[in-house]
Protein backbone atom coordinates (compact mmCIF):
# COMPACT_ATOMS: atom_id res chain seq x y z
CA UNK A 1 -14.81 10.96 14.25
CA UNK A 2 -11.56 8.95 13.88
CA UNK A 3 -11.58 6.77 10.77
CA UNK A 4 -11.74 2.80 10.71
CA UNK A 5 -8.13 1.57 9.99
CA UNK A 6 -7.09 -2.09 9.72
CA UNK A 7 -3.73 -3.42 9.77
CA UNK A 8 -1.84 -5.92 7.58
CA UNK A 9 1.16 -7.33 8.94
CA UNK A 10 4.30 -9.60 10.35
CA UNK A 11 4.63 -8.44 13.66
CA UNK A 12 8.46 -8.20 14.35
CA UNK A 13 10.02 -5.60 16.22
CA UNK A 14 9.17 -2.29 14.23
CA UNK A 15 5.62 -3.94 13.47
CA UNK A 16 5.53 -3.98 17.53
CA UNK A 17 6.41 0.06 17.29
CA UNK A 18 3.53 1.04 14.25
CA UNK A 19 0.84 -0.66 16.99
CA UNK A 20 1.72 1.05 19.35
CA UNK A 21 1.57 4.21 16.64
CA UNK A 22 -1.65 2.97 15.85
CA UNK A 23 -3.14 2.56 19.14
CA UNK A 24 -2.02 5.91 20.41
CA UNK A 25 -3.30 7.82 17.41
CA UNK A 26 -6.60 9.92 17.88
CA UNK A 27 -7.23 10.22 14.53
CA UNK A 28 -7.70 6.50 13.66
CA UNK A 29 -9.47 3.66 15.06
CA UNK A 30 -7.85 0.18 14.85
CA UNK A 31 -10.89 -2.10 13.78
CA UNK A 32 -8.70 -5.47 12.80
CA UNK A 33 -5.43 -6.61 12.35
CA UNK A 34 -4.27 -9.34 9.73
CA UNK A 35 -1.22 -11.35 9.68
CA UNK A 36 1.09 -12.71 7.13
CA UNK A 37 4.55 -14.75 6.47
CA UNK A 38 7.05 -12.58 6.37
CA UNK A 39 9.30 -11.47 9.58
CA UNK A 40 8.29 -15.05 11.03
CA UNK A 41 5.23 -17.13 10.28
CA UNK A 42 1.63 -15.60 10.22
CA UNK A 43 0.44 -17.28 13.40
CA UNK A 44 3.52 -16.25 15.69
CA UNK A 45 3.22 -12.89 13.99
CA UNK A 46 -0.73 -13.33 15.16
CA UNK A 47 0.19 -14.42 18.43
CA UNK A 48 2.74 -11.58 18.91
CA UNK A 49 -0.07 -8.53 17.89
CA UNK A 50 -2.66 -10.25 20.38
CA UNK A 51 -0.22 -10.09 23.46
CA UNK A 52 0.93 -7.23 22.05
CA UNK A 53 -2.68 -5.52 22.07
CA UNK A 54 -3.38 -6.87 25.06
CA UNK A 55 -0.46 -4.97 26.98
CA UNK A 56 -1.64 -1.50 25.96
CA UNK A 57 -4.59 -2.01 26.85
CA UNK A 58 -6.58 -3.07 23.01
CA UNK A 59 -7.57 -6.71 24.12
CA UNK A 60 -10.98 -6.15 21.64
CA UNK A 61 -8.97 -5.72 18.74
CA UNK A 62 -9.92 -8.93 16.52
CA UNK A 63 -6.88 -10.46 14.74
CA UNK A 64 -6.82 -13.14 11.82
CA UNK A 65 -4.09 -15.51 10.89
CA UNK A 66 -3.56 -15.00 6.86
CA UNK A 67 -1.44 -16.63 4.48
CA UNK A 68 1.32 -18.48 5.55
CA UNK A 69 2.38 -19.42 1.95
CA UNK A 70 3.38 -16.70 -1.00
CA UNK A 71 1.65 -16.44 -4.28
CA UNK A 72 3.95 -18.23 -5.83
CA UNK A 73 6.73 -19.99 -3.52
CA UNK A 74 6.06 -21.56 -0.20
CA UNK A 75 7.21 -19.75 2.96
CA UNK A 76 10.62 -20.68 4.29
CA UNK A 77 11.80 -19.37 7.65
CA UNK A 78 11.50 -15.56 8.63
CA UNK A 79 14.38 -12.87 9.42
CA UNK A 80 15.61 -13.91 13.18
CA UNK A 81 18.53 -11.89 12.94
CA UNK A 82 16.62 -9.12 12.79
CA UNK A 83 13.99 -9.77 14.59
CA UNK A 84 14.53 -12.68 16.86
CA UNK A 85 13.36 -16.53 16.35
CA UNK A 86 10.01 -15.41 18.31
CA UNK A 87 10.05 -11.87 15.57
CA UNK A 88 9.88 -9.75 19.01
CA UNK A 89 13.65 -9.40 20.01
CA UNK A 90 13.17 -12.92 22.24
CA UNK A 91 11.37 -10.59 25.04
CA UNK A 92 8.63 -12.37 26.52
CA UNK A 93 5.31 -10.63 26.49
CA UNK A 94 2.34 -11.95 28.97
CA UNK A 95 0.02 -13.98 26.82
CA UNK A 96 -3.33 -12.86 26.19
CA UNK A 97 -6.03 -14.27 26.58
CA UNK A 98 -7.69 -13.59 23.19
CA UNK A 99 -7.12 -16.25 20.57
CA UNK A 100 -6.88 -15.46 16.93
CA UNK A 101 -10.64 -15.40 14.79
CA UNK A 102 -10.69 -17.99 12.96
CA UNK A 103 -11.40 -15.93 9.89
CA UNK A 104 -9.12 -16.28 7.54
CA UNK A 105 -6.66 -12.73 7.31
CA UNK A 106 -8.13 -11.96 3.36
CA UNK A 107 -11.38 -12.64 4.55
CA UNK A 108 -10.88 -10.62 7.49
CA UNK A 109 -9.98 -7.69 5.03
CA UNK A 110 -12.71 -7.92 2.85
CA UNK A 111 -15.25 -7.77 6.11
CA UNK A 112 -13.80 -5.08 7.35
CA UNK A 113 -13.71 -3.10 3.74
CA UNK A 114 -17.77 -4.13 3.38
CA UNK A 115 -18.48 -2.94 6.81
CA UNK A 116 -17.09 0.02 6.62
CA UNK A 117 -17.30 0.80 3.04
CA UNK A 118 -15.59 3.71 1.82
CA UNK A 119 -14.35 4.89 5.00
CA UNK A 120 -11.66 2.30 5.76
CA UNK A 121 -7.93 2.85 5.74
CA UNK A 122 -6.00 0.02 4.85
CA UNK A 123 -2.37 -0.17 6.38
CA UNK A 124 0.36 -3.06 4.91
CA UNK A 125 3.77 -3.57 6.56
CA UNK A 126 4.09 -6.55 5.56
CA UNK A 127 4.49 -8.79 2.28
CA UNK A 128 1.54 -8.41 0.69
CA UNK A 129 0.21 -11.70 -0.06
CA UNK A 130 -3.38 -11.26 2.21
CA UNK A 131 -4.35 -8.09 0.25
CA UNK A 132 -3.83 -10.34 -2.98
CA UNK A 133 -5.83 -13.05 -2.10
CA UNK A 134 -8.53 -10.22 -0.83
CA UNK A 135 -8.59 -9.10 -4.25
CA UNK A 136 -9.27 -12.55 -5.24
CA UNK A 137 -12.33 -12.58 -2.77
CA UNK A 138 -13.58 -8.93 -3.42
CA UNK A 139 -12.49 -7.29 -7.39
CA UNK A 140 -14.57 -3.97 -5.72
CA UNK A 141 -11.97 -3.97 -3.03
CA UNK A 142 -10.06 -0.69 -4.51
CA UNK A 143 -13.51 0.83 -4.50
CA UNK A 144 -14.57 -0.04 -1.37
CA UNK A 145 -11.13 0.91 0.42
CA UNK A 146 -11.02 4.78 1.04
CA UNK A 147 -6.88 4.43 1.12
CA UNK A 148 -4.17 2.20 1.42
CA UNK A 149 -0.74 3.25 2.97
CA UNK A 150 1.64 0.37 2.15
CA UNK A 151 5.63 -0.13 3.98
CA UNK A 152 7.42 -1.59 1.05
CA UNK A 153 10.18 -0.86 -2.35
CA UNK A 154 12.29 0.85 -3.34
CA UNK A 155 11.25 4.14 -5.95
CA UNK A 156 15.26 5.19 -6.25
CA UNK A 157 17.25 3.81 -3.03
CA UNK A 158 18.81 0.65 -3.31
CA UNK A 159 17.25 -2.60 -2.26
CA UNK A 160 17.51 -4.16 1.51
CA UNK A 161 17.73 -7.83 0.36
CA UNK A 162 19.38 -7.82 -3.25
CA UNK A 163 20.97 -4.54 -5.15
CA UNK A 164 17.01 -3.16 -5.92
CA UNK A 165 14.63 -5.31 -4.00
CA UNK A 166 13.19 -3.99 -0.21
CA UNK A 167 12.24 -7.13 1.93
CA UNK A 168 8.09 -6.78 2.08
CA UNK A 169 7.92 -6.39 -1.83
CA UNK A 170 10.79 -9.13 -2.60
CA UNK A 171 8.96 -11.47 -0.39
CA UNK A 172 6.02 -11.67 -2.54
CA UNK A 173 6.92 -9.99 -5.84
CA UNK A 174 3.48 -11.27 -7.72
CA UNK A 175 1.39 -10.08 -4.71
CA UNK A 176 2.63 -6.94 -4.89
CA UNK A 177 2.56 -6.46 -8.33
CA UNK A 178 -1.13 -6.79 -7.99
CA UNK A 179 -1.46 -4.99 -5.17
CA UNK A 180 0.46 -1.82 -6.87
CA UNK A 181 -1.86 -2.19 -10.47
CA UNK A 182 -5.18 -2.49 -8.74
CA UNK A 183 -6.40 0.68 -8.72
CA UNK A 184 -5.87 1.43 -4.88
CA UNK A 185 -5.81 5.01 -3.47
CA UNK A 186 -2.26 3.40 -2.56
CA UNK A 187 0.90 5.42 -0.64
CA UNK A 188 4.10 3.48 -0.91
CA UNK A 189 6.56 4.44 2.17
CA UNK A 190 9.92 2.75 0.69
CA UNK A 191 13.27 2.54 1.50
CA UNK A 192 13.56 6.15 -0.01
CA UNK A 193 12.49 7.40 3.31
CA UNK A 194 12.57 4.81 5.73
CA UNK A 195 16.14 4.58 6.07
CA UNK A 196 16.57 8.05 6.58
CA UNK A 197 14.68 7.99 9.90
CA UNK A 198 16.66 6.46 12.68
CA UNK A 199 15.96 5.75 16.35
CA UNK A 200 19.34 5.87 18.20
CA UNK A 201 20.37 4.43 21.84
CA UNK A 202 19.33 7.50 23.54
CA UNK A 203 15.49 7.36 22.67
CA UNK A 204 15.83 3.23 23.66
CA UNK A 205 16.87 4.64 27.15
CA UNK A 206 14.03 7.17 27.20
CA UNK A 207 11.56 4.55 26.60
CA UNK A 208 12.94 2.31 29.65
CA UNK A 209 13.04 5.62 31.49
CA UNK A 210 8.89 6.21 30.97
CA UNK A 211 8.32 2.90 32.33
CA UNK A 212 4.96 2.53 30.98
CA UNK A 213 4.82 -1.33 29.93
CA UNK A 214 4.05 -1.00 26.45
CA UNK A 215 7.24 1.21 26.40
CA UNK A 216 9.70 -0.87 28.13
CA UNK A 217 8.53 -3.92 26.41
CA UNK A 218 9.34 -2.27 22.74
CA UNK A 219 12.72 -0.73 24.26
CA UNK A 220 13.46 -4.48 25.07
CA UNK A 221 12.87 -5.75 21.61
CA UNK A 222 14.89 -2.88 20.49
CA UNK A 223 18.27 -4.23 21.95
CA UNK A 224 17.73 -7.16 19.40
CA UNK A 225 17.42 -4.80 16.44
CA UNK A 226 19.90 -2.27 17.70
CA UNK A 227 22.45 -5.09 16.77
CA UNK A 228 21.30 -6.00 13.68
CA UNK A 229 21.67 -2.68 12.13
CA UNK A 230 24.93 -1.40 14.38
CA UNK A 231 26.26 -3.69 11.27
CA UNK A 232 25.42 -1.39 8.81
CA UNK A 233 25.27 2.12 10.51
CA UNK A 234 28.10 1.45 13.02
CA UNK A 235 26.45 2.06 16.01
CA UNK A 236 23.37 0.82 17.85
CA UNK A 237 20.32 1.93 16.40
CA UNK A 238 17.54 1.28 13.85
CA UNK A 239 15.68 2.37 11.37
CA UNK A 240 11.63 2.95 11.22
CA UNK A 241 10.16 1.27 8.58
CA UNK A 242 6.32 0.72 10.05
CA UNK A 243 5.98 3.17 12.18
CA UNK A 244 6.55 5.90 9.70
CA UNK A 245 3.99 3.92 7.32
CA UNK A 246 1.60 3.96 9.91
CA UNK A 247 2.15 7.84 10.80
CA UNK A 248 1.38 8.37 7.08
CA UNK A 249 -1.66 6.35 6.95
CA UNK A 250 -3.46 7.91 10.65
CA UNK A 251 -2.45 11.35 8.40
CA UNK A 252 -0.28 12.35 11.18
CA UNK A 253 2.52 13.07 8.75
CA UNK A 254 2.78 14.47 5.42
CA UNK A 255 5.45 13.18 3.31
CA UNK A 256 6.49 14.87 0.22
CA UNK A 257 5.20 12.59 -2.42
CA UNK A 258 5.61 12.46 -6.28
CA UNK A 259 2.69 12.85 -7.86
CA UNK A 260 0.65 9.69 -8.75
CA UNK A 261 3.51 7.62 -10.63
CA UNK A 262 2.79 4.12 -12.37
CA UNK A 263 4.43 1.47 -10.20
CA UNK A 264 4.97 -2.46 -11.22
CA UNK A 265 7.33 -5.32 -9.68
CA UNK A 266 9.59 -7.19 -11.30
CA UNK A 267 7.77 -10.68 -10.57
CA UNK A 268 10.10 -12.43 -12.41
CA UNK A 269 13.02 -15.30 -11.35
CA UNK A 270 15.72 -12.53 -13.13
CA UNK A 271 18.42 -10.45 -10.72
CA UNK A 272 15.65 -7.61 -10.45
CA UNK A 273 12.77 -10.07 -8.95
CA UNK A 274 11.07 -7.36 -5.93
CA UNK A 275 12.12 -4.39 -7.50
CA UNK A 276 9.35 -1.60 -7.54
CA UNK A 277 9.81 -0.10 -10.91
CA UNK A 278 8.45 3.45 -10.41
CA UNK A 279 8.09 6.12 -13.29
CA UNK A 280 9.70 8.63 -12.38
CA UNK A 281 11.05 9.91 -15.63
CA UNK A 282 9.14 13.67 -14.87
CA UNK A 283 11.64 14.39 -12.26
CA UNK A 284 13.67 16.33 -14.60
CA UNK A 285 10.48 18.40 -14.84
CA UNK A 286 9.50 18.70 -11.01
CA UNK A 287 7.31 16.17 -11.46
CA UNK A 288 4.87 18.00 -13.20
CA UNK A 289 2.39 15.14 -14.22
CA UNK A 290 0.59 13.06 -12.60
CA UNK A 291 -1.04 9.81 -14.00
CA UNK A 292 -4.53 8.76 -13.10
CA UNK A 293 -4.27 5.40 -11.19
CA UNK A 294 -1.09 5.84 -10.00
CA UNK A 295 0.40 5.61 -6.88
CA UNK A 296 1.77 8.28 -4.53
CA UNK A 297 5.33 7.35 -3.91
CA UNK A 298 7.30 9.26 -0.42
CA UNK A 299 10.56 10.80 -1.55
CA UNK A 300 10.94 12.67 1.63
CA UNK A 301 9.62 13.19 4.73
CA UNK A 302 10.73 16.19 7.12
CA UNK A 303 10.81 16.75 10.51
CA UNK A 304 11.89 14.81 13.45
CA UNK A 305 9.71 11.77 13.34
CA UNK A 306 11.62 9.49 15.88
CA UNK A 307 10.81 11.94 18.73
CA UNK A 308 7.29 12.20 17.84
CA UNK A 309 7.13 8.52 17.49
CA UNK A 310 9.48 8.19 21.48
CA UNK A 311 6.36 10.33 22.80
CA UNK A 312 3.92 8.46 21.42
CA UNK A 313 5.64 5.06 22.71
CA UNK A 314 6.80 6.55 25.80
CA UNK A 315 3.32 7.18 26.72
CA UNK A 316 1.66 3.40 26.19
């Protein structure tokens, strides 16, 4: 049977691509979705997943408006040149008819970590200020949650936002300090390996070239991010920071991964506020211990993932 998974996250562009990961997978089945601040407000980010779901054909999937506020600073305008004012590139999707719960997005977690208790996956790509406040509701949570794959830091690559701090963490540095000592089964995907996985022009023109809808509507919001990071790479392309997570979290890709590590975030108004601080002082050993508690931290991951992620897309 595929496993219950429910998604956290601030559906921008590469959001956009880990649903369409996530609805393509056999192994999982997407029960809920959650939103949060982060690439643009949580209820345009809500609004994007339910047109989004809608297109490839998931209209049933329920989706919850979380926090639009951090922990501890108020939200204050999202990434549109990135992702585009509307998070999705400025492409236009047809609006579905679903509307958003009502449930609020930590409350949404908890239900869906009671109902399917000890089963659930739990996927974040996004700051990670719902799954703090679900802690809030729900101490058990760690023990009700069978795993929790999270997009976010930075174990020993440099920062995307300041010299050490990746975006989702530095958004919400107390949240995910919590999130990271909780106890969680937790998998951080990080900057470590999510910059090293790039989608280039070529697999953008493969995707118009399949012509399914959900794949020419993603190779549209592409051309938005392709010229965000042609700054930094020199060419048009991007990398695949939440579509990797969610490969990891359906377990359709095994990264190499330290062994459990203690992980905390600088939470602090200092020049390293958002960094992940990961223990990895064993390397010099081949990280021969591993700490109860910890959490699994991707240092690598092999293999030609954007071509298994172009079939998957080029298929919706």
């Amino acid at each position: 049977m595929s496993a219950p998974l429910f998604l956290d996250c601030d559906t921008g562009i590469d959001d956009a691509m880990a649903i369409g990961w996530l609805v393509g997978s056999p192994q999982v089945d997407l029960v809920g979705v959650s939103t949060v601040s982060g690439n643009l407000d949580a209820a345009g980010g809500a609004r994007n997943t339910l047109d989004l779901l809608a297109l490839l054909g998931r209209p049933d999937v329920p989706v919850s408006v979380g926090a639009h506020d951090f922990l501890d600073h108020p939200y204050s305008g999202g990434a549109p040149e990135v992702h585009g004012v509307n998070g999705i590139g400025e492409v236009q999707l047809p609006r579905a008819a679903a509307e958003p719960t009502g449930v609020p997005g930590a409350q949404a977690i908890v239900d869906a970590a009671r109902a399917h208790a000890g089963r659930l996956r739990l996927l974040a790509v996004g700051p990670f200020t719902n799954l703090a406040l679900a802690l809030d509701l729900e101490p058990r949570l760690p023990e009700l949650v069978a795993q929790v794959t999270v997009m976010g830091g930075a174990a020993q690559a440099p920062g995307n936002v300041s010299a050490v701090a990746e975006a989702n963490v530095a958004n919400d540095p107390l949240a995910a300090h919590r999130v990271f000592t909780a106890g969680f089964d937790l998998t951080m995907i990080g900057l470590d390996v999510t910059m090293r996985h790039v989608f280039e022009e070529s697999h953008r023109q493969a995707l118009l070239a399949a012509g399914t809808p959900g794949a020419v509507a993603i190779a549209g919001m592409l051309e938005h991010y392709f010229t965000f990071y042609a700054q930094r790479f020199g060419r048009p392309c991007a990398v695949l920071h939440d579509p990797l997570a969610a490969a990891v979290a359906t377990g359709e890709l095994e990264p190499a991964l330290a062994p459990t590590v203690p992980v905390v975030v600088d939470h602090t108004d200092g020049p390293g506020r958002g960094q992940t601080i990961a223990d990895l002082r064993d390397g010099y050993h081949g990280f021969p211990r591993s700490y109860p508690g910890g959490t699994r931290v991707a240092l690598e991951v092999p293999g030609d993932f954007a071509g298994a992620l172009l079939r998957r897309l080029s298929a919706l």
